[in-house]
Protein backbone atom coordinates (compact mmCIF):
# COMPACT_ATOMS: atom_id res chain seq x y z
CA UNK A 1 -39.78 -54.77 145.44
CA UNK A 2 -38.84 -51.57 143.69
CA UNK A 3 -34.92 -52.64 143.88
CA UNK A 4 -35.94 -56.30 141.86
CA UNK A 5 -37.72 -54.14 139.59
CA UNK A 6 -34.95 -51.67 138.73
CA UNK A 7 -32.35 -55.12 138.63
CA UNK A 8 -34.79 -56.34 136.01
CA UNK A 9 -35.23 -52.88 134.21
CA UNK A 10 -31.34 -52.83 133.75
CA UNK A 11 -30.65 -56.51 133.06
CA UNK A 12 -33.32 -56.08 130.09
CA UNK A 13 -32.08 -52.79 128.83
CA UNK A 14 -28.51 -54.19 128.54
CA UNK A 15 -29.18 -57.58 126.68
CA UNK A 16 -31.94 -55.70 124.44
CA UNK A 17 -29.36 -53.06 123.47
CA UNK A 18 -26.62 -55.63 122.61
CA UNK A 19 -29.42 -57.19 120.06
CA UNK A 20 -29.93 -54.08 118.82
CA UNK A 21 -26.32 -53.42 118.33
CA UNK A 22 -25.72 -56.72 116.62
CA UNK A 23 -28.40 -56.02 113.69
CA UNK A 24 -26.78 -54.27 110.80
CA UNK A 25 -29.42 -51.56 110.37
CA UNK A 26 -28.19 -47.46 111.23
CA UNK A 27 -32.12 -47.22 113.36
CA UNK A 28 -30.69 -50.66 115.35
CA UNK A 29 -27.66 -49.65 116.11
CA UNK A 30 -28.88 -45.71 116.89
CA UNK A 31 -31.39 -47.30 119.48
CA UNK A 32 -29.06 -50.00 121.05
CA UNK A 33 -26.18 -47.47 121.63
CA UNK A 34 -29.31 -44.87 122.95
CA UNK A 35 -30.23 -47.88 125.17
CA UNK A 36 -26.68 -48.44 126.28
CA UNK A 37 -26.59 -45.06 127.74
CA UNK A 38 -29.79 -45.48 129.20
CA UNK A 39 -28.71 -48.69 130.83
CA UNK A 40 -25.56 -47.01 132.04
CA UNK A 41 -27.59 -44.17 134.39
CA UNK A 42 -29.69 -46.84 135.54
CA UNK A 43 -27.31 -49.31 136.83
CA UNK A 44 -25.67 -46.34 138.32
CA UNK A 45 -29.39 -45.13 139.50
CA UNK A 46 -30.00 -48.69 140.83
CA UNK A 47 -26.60 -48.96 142.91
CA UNK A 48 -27.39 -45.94 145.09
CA UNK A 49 -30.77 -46.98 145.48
CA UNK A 50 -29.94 -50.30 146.82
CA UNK A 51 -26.65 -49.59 149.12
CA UNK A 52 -27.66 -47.75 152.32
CA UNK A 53 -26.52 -44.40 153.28
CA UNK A 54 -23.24 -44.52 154.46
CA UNK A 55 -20.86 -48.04 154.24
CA UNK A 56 -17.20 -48.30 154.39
CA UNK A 57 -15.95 -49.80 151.25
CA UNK A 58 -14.68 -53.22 150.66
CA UNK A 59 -14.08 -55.52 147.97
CA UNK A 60 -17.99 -56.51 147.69
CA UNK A 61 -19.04 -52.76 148.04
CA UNK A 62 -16.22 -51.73 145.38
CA UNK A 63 -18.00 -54.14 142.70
CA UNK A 64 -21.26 -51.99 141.74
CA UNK A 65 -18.72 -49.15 141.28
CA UNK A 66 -16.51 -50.98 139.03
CA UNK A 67 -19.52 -52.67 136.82
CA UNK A 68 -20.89 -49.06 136.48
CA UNK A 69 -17.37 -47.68 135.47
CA UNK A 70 -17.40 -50.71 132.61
CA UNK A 71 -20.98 -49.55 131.64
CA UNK A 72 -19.75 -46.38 130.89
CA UNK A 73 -16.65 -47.37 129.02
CA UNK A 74 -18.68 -49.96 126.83
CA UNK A 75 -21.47 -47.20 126.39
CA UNK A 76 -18.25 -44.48 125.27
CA UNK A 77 -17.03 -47.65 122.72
CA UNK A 78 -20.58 -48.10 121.18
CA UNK A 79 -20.28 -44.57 120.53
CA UNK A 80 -16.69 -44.67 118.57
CA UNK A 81 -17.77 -47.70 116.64
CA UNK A 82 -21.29 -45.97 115.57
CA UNK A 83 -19.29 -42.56 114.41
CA UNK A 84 -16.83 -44.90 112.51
CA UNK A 85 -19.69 -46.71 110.83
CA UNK A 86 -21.20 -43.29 109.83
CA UNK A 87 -17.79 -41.89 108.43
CA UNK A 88 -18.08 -45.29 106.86
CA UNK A 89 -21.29 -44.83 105.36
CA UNK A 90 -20.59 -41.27 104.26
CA UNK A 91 -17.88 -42.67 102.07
CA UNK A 92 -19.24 -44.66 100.16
């Protein structure tokens, strides 16, 4: 039960921080890219939870790994778009 619960902990964390990162507001898009980090070290949190001690890796092991590499690369993009909008902001 406690692996569902962290699959539905993540799944909501990442669609509630890409609302939040939609919304034009600074506080929105603060606490969506906040949330996309946070969703980042769960999903990575959740994969060693769920995948037993020792496995040899194979294309269906691999995936987690790769999803949680993306998580992090989207969560690093949120961050270069939110400093751009603040330079932005600071200009005018």
């Amino acid at each position: 039960m406690a692996g569902r619960g962290l699959v539905i902990l993540v799944f909501g964390a990442v669609l509630l921080s890409a609302v939040l990162l939609f919304l034009s507001s600074s506080a929105a898009n603060k606490a969506g890219a906040g949330l996309e980090g946070a969703s980042a070290m769960l999903f990575i949190i959740m994969m060693v939870r769920l995948s037993p001690g020792t496995f040899a890796l194979n294309a269906n092991s691999i995936a987690p790994i790769i999803a949680s590499l993306l998580l992090i690369i989207n969560f690093v993009v949120v961050l270069l778009l939110w400093q751009q909008l603040q330079l932005k902001e600071r200009k005018s």
